[in-house]
C-alpha atoms as a PDB file:
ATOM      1  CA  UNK A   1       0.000   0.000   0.000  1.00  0.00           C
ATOM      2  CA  UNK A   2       2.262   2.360   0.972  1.00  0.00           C
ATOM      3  CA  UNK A   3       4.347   1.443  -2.771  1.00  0.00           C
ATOM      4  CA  UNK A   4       1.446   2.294  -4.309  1.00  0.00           C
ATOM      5  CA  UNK A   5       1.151   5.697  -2.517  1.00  0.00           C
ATOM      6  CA  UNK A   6       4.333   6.346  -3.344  1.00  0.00           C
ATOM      7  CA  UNK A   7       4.352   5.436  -6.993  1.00  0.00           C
ATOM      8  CA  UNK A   8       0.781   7.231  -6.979  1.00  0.00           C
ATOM      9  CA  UNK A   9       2.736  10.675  -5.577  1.00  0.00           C
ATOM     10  CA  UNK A  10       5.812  10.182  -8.338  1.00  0.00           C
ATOM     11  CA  UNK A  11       3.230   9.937 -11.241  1.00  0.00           C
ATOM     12  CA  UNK A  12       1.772  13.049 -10.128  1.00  0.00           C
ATOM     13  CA  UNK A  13       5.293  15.207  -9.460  1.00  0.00           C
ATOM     14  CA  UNK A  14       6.086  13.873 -13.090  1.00  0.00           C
ATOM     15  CA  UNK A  15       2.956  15.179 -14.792  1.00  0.00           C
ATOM     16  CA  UNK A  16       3.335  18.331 -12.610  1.00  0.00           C
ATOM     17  CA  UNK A  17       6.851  18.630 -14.020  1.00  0.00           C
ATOM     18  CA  UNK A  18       5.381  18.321 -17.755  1.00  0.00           C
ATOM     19  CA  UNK A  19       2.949  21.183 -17.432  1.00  0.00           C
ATOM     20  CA  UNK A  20       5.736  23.279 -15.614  1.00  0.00           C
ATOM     21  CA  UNK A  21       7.846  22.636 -18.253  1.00  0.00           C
ATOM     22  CA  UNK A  22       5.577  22.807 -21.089  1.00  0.00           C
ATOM     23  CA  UNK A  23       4.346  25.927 -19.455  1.00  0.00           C
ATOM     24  CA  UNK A  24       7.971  27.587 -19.483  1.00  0.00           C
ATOM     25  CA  UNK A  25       8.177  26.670 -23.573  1.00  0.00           C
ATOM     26  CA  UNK A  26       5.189  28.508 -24.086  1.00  0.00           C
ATOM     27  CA  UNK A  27       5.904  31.480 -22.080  1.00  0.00           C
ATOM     28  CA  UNK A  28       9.062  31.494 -24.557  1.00  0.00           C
ATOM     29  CA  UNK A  29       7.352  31.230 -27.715  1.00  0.00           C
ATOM     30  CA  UNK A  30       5.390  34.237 -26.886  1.00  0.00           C
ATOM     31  CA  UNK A  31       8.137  35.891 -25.964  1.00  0.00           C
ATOM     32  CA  UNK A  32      10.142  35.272 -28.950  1.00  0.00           C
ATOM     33  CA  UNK A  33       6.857  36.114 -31.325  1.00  0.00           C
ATOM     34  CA  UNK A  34       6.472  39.283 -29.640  1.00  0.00           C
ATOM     35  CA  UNK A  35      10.071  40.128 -29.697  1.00  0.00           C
ATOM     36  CA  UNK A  36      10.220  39.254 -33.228  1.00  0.00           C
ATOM     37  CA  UNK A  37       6.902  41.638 -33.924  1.00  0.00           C
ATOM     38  CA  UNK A  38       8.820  44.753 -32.463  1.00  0.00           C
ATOM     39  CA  UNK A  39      11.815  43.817 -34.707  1.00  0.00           C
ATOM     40  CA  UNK A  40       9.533  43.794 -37.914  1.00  0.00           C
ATOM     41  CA  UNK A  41       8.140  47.153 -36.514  1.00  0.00           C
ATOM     42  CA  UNK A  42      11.101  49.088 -35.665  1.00  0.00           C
ATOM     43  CA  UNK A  43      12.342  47.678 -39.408  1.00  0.00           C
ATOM     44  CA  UNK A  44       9.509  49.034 -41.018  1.00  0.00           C
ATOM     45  CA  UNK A  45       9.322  52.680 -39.569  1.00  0.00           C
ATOM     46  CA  UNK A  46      13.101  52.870 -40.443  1.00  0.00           C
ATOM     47  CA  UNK A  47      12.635  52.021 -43.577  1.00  0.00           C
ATOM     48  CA  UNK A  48       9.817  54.218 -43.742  1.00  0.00           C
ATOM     49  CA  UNK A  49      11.733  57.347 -42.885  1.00  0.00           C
ATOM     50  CA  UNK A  50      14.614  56.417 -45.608  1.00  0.00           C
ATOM     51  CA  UNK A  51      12.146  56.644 -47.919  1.00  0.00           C
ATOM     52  CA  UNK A  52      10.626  59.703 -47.036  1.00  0.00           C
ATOM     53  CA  UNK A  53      14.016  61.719 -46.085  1.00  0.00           C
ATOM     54  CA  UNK A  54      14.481  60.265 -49.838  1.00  0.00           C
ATOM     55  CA  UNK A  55      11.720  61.846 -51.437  1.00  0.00           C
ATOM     56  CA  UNK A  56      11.336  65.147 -50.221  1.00  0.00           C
ATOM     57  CA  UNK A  57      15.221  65.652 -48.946  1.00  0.00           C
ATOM     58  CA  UNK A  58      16.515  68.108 -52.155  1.00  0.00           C
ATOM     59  CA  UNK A  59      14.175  69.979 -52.350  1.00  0.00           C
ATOM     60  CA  UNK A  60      14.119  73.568 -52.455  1.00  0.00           C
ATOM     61  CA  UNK A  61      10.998  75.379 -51.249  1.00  0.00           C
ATOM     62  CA  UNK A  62       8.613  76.837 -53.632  1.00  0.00           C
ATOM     63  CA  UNK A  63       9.463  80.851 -53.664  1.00  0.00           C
ATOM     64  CA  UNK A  64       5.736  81.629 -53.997  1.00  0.00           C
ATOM     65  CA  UNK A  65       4.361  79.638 -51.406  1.00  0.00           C
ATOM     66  CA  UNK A  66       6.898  78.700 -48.849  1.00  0.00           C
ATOM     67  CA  UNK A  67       6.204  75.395 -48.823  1.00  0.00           C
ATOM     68  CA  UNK A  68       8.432  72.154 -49.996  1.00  0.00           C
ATOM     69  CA  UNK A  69       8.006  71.825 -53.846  1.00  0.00           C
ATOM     70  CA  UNK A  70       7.381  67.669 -54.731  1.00  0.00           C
ATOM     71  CA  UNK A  71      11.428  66.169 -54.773  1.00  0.00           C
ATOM     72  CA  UNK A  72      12.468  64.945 -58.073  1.00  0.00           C
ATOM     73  CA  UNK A  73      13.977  61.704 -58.040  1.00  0.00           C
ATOM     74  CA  UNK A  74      14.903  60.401 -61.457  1.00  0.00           C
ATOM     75  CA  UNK A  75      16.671  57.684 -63.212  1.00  0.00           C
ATOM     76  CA  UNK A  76      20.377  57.378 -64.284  1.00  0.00           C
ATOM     77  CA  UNK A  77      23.599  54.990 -64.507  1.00  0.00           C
ATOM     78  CA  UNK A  78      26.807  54.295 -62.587  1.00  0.00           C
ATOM     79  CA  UNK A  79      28.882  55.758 -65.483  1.00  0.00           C
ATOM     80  CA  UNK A  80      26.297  59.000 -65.385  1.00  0.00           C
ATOM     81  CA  UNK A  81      25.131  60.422 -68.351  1.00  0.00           C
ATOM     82  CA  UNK A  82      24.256  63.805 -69.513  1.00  0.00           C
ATOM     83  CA  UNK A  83      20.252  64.831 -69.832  1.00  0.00           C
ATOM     84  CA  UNK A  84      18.599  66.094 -72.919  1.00  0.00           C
ATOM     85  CA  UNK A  85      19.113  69.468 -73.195  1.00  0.00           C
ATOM     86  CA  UNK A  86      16.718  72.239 -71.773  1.00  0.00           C
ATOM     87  CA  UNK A  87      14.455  74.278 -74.384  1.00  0.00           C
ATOM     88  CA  UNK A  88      15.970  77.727 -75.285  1.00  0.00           C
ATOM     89  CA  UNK A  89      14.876  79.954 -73.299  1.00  0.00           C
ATOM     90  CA  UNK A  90      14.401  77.813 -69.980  1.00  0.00           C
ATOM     91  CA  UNK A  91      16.697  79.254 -68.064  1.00  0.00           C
ATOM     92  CA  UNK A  92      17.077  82.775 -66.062  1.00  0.00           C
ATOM     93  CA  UNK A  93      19.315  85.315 -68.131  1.00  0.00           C
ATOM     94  CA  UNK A  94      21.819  85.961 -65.630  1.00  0.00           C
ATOM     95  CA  UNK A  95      22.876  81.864 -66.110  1.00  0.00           C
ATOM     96  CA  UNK A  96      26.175  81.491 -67.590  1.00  0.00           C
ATOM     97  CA  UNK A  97      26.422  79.502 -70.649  1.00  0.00           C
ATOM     98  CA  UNK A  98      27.540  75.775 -70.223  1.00  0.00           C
ATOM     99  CA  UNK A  99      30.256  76.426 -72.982  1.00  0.00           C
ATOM    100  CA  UNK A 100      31.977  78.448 -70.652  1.00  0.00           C
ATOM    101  CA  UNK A 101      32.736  75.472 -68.435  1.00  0.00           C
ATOM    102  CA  UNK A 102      32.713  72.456 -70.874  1.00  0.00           C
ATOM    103  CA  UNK A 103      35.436  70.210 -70.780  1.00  0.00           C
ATOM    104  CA  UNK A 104      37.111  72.223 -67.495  1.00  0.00           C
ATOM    105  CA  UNK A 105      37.741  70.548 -64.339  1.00  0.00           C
ATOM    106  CA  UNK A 106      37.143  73.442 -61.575  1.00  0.00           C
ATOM    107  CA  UNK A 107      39.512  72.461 -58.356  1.00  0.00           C
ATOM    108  CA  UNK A 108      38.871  75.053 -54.811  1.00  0.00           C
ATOM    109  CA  UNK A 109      38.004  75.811 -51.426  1.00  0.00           C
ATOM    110  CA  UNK A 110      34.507  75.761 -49.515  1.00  0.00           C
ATOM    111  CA  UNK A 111      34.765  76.943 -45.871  1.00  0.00           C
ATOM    112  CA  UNK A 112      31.911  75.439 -42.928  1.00  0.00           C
ATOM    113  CA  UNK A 113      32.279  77.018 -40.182  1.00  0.00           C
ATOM    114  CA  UNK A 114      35.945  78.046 -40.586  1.00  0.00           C
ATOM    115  CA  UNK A 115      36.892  74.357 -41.580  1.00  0.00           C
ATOM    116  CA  UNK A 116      38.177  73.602 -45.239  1.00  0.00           C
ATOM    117  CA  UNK A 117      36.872  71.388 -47.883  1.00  0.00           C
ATOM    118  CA  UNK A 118      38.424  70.474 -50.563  1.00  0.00           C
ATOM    119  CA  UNK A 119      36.494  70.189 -53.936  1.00  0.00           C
ATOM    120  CA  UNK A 120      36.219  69.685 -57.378  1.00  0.00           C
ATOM    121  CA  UNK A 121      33.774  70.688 -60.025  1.00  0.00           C
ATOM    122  CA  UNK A 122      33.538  68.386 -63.370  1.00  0.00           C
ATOM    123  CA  UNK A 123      32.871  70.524 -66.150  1.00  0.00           C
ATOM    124  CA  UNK A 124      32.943  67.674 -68.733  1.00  0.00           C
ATOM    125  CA  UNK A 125      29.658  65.489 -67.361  1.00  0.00           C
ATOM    126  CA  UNK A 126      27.850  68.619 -66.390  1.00  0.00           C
ATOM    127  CA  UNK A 127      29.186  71.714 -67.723  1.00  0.00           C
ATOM    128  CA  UNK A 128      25.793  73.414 -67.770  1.00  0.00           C
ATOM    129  CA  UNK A 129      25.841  73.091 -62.957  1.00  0.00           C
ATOM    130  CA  UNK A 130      29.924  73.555 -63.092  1.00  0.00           C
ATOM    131  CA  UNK A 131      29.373  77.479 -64.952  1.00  0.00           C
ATOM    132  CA  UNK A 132      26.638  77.962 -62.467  1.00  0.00           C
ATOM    133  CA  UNK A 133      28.677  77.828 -59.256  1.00  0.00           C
ATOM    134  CA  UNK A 134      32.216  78.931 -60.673  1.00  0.00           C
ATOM    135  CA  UNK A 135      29.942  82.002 -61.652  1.00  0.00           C
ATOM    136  CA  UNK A 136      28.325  81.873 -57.790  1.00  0.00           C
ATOM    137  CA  UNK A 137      32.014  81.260 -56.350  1.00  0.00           C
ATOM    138  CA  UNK A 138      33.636  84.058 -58.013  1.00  0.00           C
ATOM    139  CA  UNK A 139      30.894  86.974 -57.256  1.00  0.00           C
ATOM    140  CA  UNK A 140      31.450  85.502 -53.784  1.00  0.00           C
ATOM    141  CA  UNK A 141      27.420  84.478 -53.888  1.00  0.00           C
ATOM    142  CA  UNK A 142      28.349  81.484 -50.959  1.00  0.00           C
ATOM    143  CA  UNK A 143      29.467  84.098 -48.658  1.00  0.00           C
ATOM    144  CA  UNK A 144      27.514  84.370 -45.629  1.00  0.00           C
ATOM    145  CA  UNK A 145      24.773  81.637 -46.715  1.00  0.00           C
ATOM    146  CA  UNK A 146      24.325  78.835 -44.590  1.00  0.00           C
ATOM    147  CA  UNK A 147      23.331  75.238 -44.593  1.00  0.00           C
ATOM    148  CA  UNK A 148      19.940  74.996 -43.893  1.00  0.00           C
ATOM    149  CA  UNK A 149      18.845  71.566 -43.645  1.00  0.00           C
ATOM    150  CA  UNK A 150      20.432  68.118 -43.021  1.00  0.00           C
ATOM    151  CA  UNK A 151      18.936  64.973 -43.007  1.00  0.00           C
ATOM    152  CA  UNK A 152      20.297  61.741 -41.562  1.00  0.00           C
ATOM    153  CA  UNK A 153      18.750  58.208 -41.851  1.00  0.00           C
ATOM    154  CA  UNK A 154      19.830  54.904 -43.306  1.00  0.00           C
ATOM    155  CA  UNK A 155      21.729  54.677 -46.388  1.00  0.00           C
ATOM    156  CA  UNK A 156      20.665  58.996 -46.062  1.00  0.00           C
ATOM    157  CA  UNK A 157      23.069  61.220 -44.896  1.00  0.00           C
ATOM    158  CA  UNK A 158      22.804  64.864 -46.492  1.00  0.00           C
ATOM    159  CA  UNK A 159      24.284  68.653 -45.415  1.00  0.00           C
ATOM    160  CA  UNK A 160      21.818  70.918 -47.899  1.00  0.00           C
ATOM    161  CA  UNK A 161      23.246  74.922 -48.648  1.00  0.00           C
ATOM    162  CA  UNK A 162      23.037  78.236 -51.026  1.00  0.00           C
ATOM    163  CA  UNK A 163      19.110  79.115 -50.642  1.00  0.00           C
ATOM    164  CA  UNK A 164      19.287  82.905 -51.227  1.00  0.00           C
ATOM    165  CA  UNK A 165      17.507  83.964 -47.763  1.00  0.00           C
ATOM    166  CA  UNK A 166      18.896  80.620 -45.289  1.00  0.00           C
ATOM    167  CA  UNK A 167      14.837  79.313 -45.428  1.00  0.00           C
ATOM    168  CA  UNK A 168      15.414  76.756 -47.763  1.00  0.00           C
ATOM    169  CA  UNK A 169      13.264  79.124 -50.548  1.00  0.00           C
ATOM    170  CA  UNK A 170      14.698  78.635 -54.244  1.00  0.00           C
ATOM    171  CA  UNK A 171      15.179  82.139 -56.070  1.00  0.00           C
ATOM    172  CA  UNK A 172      12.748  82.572 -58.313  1.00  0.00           C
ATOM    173  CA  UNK A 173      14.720  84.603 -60.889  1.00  0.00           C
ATOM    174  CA  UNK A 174      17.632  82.441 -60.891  1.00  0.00           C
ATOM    175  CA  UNK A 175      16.785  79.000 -62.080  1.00  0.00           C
ATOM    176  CA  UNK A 176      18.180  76.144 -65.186  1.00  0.00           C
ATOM    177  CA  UNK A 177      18.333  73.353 -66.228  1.00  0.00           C
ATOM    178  CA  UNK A 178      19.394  70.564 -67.423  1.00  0.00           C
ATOM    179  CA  UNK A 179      19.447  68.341 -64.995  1.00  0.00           C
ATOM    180  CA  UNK A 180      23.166  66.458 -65.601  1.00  0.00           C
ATOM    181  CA  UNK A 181      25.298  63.609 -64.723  1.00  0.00           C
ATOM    182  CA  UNK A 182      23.233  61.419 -62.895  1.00  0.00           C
ATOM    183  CA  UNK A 183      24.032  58.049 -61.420  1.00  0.00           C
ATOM    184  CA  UNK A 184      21.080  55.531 -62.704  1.00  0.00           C
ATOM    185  CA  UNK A 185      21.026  53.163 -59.619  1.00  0.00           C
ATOM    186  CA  UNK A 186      20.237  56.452 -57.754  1.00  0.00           C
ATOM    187  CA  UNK A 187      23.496  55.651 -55.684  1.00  0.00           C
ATOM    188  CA  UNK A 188      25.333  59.027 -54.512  1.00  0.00           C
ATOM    189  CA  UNK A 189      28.447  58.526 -53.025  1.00  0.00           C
ATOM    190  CA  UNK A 190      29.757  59.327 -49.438  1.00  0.00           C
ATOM    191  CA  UNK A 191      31.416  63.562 -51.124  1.00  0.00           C
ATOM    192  CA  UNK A 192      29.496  63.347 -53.676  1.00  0.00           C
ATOM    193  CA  UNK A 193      28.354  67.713 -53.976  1.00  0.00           C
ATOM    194  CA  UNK A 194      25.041  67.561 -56.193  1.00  0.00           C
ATOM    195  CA  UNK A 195      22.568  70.066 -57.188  1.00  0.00           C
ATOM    196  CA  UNK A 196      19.128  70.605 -55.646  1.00  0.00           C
ATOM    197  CA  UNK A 197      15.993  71.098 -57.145  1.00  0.00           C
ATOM    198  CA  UNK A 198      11.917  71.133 -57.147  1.00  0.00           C
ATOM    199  CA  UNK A 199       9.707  68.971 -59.344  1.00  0.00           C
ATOM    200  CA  UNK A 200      10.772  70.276 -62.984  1.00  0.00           C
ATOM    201  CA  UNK A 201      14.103  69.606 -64.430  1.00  0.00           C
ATOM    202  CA  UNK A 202      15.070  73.268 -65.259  1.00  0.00           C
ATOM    203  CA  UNK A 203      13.923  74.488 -61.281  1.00  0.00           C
ATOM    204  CA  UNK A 204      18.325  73.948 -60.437  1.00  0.00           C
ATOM    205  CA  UNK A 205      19.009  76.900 -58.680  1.00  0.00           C
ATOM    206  CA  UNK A 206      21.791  78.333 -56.203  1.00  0.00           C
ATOM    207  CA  UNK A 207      20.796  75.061 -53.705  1.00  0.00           C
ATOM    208  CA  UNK A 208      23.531  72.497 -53.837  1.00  0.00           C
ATOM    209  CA  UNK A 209      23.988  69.112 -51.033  1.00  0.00           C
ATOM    210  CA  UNK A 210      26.704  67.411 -49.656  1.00  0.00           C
ATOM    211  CA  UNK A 211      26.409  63.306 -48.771  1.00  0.00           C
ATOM    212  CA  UNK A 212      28.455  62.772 -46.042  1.00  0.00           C
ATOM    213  CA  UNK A 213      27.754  58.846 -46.362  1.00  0.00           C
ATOM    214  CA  UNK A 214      26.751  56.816 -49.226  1.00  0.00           C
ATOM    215  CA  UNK A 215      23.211  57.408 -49.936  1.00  0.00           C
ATOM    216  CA  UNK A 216      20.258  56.119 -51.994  1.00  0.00           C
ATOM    217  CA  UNK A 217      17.971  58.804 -53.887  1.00  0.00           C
ATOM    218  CA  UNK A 218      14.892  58.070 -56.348  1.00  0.00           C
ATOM    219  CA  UNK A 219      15.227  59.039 -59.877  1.00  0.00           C
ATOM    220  CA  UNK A 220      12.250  59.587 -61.673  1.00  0.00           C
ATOM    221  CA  UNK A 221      12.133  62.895 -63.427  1.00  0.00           C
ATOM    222  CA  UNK A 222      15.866  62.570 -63.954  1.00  0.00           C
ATOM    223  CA  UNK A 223      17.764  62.276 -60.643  1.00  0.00           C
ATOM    224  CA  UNK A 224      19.962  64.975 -59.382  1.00  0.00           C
ATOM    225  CA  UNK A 225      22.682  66.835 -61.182  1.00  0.00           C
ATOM    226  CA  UNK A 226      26.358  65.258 -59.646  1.00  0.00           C
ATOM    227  CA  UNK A 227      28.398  68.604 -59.987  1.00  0.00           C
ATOM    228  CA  UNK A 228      31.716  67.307 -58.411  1.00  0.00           C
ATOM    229  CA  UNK A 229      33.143  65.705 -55.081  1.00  0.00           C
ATOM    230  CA  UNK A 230      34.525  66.870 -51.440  1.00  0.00           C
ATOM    231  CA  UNK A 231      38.934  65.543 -51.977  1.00  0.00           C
ATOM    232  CA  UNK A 232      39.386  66.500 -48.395  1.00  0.00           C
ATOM    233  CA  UNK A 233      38.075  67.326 -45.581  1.00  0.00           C
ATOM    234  CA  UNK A 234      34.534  65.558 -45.995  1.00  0.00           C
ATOM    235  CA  UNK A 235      35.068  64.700 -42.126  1.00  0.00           C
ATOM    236  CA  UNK A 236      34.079  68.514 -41.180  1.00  0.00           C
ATOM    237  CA  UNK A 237      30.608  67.513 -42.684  1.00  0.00           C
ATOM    238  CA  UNK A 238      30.452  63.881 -40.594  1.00  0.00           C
ATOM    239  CA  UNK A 239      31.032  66.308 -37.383  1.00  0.00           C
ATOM    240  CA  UNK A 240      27.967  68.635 -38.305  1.00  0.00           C
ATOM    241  CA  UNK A 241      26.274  65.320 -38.659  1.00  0.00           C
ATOM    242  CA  UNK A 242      27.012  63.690 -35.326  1.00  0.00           C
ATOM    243  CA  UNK A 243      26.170  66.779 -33.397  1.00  0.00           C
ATOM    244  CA  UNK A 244      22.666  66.573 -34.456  1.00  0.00           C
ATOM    245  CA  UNK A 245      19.190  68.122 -35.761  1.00  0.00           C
ATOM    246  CA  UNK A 246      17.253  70.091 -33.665  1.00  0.00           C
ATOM    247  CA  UNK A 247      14.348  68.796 -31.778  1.00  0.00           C
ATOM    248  CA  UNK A 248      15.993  65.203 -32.318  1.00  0.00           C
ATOM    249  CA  UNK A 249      14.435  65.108 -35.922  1.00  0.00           C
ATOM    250  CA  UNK A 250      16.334  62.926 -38.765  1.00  0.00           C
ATOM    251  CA  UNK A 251      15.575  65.755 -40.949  1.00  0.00           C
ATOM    252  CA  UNK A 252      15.586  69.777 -40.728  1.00  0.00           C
ATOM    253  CA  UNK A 253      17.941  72.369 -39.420  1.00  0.00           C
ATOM    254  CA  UNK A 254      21.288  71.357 -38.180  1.00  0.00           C
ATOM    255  CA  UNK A 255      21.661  71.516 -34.355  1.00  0.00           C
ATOM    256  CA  UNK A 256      25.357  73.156 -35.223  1.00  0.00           C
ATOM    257  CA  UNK A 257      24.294  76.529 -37.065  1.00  0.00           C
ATOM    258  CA  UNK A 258      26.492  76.234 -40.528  1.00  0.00           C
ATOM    259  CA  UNK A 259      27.816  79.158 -42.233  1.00  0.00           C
ATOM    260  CA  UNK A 260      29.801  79.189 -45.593  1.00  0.00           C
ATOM    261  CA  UNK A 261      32.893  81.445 -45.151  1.00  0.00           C
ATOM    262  CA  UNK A 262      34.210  81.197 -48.679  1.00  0.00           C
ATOM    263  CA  UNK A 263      33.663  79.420 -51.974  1.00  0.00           C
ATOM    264  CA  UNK A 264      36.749  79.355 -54.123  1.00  0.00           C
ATOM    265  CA  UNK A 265      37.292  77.813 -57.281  1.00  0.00           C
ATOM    266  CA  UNK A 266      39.958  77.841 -59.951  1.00  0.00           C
END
């Protein structure tokens, strides 16, 4: 009898056991489908953001309204190609002729904040954006304007300067096209100094952006013009970066005011 009690009291401790145990393995599935449901979420809004920062990043505002004009990403190829060029007449009459830059290779100076960057224009894949801004860089245009905006997400990471007033506005009497030299797997290197723009392929303006990592852009409506590259001193940008945007954002003014000191080009 008292076997039996005791074989009776084993049985039960072993089934007890079972539940406990099976009990513990659910608890951990739960756990790890939960865990795994956060993961997909967090993925998801990052990705999100990318794609957003990526759409509406380069653009300038719209003079009349004050508002962000619709980005303009585009298509293009690693070994970029030039557009189709711009109607006569398209752009502003104070833009310099593209002939006065073709074929030239524009090497200089652009000052943040007191800290030198080297750069270089390319006036052979887009001569029409290298007479713009050796025109802006020797009336000394740069002086005193400031970065307005940067923007920092996955596979994102832009400084964007020039707007006439420091808002962000484009300048309504100062705008070209075409829109040149553009990569068409929308990849922009880490230096890589393009040109901003609105919705239409002649809206280029005085706007240019920095990426100070590599970064992904759309390209319908024909991408953004590559203008040149940062040879040195591309870190001064990564330090704006890490200090921030303000309110925590991943897009909108820099938490470090930036200035341009200087633009020189030769």
């Amino acid at each position: 009898m008292v076997n039996s009690n005791k074989s009776n009291h084993e049985a039960k401790a072993r089934v007890a056991r079972m539940k406990a145990n099976q009990a513990v393995h659910q608890d951990k599935l739960k756990r790890r489908k939960r865990d795994n449901l956060i993961a997909f979420i967090a993925i998801g809004a990052a990705l999100a953001i990318a794609i957003v920062l990526a759409l509406t990043v380069f653009s300038p505002k719209d003079a009349t309204t004050g508002n962000a004009a619709p980005a303009a990403p585009g298509a293009p190829s690693e070994s970029a190609t030039a557009s189709k060029s711009a109607a006569p007449g398209t752009n502003s009459p104070s833009v310099p002729k593209a002939d006065t830059a073709k074929g030239k290779t524009f090497t200089g100076t652009l000052s943040l904040n007191g800290q030198p960057l080297g750069v270089e224009l390319d006036g052979t894949k887009a001569p029409q954006a290298a007479a713009v801004f050796k025109s802006l860089a020797d009336t000394g245009f740069m002086t005193g304007k400031t970065c307005h905006r940067l923007a920092d997400a996955p596979n994102f990471g832009v400084l964007q300067c020039g707007s006439l007033k420091g808002d962000g506005a484009g300048d309504p009497s100062y705008q070209w096209g075409p829109v040149e030299n553009t990569p068409a797997n929308g990849m922009y290197p880490a230096g890589t100094i393009a040109v901003a723009r609105s919705s239409s392929v002649n809206s280029n303006g005085t706007q240019f952006f920095i990426t100070f990592k590599d970064t992904t852009l759309g390209q319908q409506d024909g991408g953004y013009t590559i203008l040149g590259k940062v040879t040195s001193g591309l870190d001064v940008v990564s330090a704006i970066a890490k200090d921030g945007i303000k309110d925590g954002a991943t897009d909108g003014a820099p938490k470090t005011p930036v200035t341009i000191d200087s633009f020189q080009l030769k």
